[in-house]
C-alpha atoms as a PDB file:
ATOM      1  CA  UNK A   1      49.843  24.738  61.136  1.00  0.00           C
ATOM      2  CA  UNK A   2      50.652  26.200  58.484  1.00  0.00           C
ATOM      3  CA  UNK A   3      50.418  30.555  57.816  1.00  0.00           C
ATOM      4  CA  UNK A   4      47.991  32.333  54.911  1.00  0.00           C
ATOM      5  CA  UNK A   5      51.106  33.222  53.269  1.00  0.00           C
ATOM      6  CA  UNK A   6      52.450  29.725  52.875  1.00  0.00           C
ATOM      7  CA  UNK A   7      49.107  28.502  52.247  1.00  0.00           C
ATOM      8  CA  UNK A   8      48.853  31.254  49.225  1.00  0.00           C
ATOM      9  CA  UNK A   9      52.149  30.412  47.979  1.00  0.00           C
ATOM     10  CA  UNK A  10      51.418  26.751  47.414  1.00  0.00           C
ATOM     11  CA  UNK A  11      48.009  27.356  45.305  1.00  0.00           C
ATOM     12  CA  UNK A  12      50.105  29.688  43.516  1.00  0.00           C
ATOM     13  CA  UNK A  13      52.856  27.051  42.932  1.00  0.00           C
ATOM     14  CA  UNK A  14      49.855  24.497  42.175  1.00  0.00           C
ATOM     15  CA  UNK A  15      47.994  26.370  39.919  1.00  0.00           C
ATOM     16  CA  UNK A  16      51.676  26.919  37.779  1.00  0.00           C
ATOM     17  CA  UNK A  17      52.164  23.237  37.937  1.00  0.00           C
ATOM     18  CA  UNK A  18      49.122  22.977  36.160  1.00  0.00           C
ATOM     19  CA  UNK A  19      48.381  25.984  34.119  1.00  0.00           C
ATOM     20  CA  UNK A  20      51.722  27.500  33.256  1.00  0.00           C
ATOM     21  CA  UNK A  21      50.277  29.756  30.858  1.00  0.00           C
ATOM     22  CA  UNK A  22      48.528  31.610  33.597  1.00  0.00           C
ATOM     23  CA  UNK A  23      49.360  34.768  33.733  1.00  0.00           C
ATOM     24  CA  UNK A  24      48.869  38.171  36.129  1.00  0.00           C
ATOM     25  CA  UNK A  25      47.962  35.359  38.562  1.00  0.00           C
ATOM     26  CA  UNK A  26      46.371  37.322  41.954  1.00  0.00           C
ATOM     27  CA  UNK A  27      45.116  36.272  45.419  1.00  0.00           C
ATOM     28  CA  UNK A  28      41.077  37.293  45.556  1.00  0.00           C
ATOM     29  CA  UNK A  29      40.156  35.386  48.652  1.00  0.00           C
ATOM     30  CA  UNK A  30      41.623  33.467  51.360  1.00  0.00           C
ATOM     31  CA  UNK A  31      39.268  31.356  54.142  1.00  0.00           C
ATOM     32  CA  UNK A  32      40.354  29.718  57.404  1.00  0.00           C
ATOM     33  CA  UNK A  33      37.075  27.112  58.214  1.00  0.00           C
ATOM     34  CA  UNK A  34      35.688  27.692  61.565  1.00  0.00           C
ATOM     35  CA  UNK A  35      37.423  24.327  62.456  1.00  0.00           C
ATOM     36  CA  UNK A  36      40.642  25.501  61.472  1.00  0.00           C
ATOM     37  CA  UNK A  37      41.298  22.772  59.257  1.00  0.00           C
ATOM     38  CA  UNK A  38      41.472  23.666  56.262  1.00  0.00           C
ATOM     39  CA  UNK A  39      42.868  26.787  54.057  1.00  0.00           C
ATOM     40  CA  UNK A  40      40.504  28.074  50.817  1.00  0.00           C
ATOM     41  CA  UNK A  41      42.806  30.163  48.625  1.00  0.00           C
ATOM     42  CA  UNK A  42      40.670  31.558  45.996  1.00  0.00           C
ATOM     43  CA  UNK A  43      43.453  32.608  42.767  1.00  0.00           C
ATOM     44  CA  UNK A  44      42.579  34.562  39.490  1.00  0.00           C
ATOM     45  CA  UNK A  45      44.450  34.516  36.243  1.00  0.00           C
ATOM     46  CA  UNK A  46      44.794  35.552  33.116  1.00  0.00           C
ATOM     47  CA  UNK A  47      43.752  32.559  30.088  1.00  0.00           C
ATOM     48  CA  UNK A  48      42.499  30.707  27.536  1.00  0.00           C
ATOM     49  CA  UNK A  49      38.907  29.859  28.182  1.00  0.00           C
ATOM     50  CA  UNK A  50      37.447  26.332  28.000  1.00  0.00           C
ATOM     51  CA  UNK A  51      35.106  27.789  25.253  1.00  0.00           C
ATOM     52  CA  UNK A  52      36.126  27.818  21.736  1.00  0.00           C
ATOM     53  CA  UNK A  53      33.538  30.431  20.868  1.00  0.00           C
ATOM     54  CA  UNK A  54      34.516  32.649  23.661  1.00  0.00           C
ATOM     55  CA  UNK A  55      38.337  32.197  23.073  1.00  0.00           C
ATOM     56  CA  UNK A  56      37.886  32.942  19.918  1.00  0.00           C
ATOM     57  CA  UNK A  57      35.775  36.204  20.538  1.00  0.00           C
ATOM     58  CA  UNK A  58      37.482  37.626  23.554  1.00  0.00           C
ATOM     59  CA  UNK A  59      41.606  35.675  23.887  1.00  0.00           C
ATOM     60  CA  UNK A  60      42.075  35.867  27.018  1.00  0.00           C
ATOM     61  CA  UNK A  61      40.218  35.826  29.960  1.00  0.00           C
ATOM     62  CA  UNK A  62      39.746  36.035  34.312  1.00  0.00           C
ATOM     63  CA  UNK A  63      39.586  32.697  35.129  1.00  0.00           C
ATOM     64  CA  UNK A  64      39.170  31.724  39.006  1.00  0.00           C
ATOM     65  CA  UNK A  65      40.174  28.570  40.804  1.00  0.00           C
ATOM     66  CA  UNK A  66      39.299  27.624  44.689  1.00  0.00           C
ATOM     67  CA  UNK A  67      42.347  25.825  45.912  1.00  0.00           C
ATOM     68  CA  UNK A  68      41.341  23.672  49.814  1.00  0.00           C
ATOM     69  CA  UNK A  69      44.381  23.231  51.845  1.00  0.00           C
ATOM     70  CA  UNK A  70      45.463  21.183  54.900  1.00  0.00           C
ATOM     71  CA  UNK A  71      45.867  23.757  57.147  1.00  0.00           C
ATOM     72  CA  UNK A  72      48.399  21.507  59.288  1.00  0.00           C
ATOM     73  CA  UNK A  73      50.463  19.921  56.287  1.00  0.00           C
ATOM     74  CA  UNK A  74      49.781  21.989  53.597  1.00  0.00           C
ATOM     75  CA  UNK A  75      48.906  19.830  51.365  1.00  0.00           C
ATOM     76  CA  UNK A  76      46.627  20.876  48.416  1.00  0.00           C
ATOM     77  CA  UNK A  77      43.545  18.779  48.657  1.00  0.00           C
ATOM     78  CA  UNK A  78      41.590  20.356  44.935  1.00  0.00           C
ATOM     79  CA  UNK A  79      41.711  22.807  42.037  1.00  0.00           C
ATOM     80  CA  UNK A  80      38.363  23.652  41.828  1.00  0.00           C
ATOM     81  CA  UNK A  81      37.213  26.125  38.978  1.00  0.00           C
ATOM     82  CA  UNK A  82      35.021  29.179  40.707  1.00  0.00           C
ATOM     83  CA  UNK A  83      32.263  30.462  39.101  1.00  0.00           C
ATOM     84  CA  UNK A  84      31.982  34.233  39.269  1.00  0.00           C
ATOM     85  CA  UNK A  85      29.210  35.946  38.158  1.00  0.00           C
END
Protein backbone atom coordinates (compact mmCIF):
# COMPACT_ATOMS: atom_id res chain seq x y z
CA UNK A 1 0.00 0.00 0.00
CA UNK A 2 1.03 2.83 -0.87
CA UNK A 3 1.73 6.22 1.87
CA UNK A 4 -0.34 9.85 1.65
CA UNK A 5 2.85 11.27 0.62
CA UNK A 6 3.38 9.10 -2.41
CA UNK A 7 -0.17 9.17 -3.09
CA UNK A 8 0.09 13.26 -3.08
CA UNK A 9 3.08 13.22 -5.13
CA UNK A 10 1.55 11.33 -8.01
CA UNK A 11 -1.71 13.71 -8.36
CA UNK A 12 0.79 16.32 -8.26
CA UNK A 13 2.87 14.67 -11.06
CA UNK A 14 -0.64 13.93 -12.85
CA UNK A 15 -2.11 17.07 -12.67
CA UNK A 16 1.53 18.56 -14.38
CA UNK A 17 1.21 15.96 -17.02
CA UNK A 18 -1.87 17.49 -17.83
CA UNK A 19 -2.00 21.08 -16.89
CA UNK A 20 1.56 22.30 -16.99
CA UNK A 21 0.57 25.74 -16.70
CA UNK A 22 -0.64 25.15 -13.21
CA UNK A 23 0.87 27.02 -11.00
CA UNK A 24 1.21 27.54 -6.86
CA UNK A 25 -0.21 23.99 -7.09
CA UNK A 26 -1.23 22.96 -3.12
CA UNK A 27 -2.57 19.85 -1.33
CA UNK A 28 -6.28 20.92 0.24
CA UNK A 29 -7.50 17.48 1.11
CA UNK A 30 -6.41 14.02 1.27
CA UNK A 31 -9.08 10.86 2.04
CA UNK A 32 -8.28 7.23 2.84
CA UNK A 33 -12.02 5.32 2.10
CA UNK A 34 -13.14 3.38 5.02
CA UNK A 35 -12.16 0.29 2.87
CA UNK A 36 -8.79 1.39 2.46
CA UNK A 37 -8.82 1.16 -1.10
CA UNK A 38 -8.55 3.96 -2.49
CA UNK A 39 -6.57 7.47 -1.97
CA UNK A 40 -8.70 11.02 -2.78
CA UNK A 41 -6.07 13.74 -3.16
CA UNK A 42 -7.92 16.87 -3.52
CA UNK A 43 -5.08 19.62 -5.43
CA UNK A 44 -5.61 23.45 -6.06
CA UNK A 45 -3.90 25.60 -8.60
CA UNK A 46 -3.43 28.56 -10.01
CA UNK A 47 -5.20 28.97 -14.00
CA UNK A 48 -6.91 29.80 -16.81
CA UNK A 49 -10.58 29.21 -16.33
CA UNK A 50 -12.78 27.21 -18.73
CA UNK A 51 -14.83 30.50 -19.08
CA UNK A 52 -13.94 33.00 -21.60
CA UNK A 53 -15.92 35.69 -19.82
CA UNK A 54 -14.39 34.95 -16.54
CA UNK A 55 -10.78 34.62 -17.96
CA UNK A 56 -11.15 37.51 -19.44
CA UNK A 57 -12.48 39.45 -16.29
CA UNK A 58 -10.41 37.93 -13.56
CA UNK A 59 -6.80 35.89 -15.51
CA UNK A 60 -6.20 33.63 -13.36
CA UNK A 61 -7.93 31.65 -11.08
CA UNK A 62 -8.21 28.61 -7.94
CA UNK A 63 -9.07 25.83 -9.77
CA UNK A 64 -9.57 22.36 -7.80
CA UNK A 65 -9.23 18.83 -9.05
CA UNK A 66 -10.17 15.43 -6.98
CA UNK A 67 -7.55 12.96 -8.02
CA UNK A 68 -8.88 8.77 -6.77
CA UNK A 69 -5.95 6.59 -6.29
CA UNK A 70 -5.25 2.84 -5.93
CA UNK A 71 -4.22 2.81 -2.64
CA UNK A 72 -2.17 -0.57 -3.30
CA UNK A 73 -0.60 0.36 -6.83
CA UNK A 74 -0.90 3.80 -7.01
CA UNK A 75 -2.30 4.15 -9.90
CA UNK A 76 -4.38 7.31 -10.70
CA UNK A 77 -7.84 6.13 -11.48
CA UNK A 78 -9.52 10.18 -12.47
CA UNK A 79 -8.95 13.93 -12.67
CA UNK A 80 -12.04 15.06 -11.58
CA UNK A 81 -12.71 18.94 -11.49
CA UNK A 82 -14.12 19.94 -7.73
CA UNK A 83 -16.58 22.32 -7.38
CA UNK A 84 -16.02 24.71 -4.49
CA UNK A 85 -18.38 27.00 -3.49
Amino acid sequence: MIDVKEATDKAKEHLTVFFPEAENVQLEEVELTKDKAHWLITLSYEGVSNSVASSLLVGKSVLYMIFPLDAKTGTVLSMKIRDIK
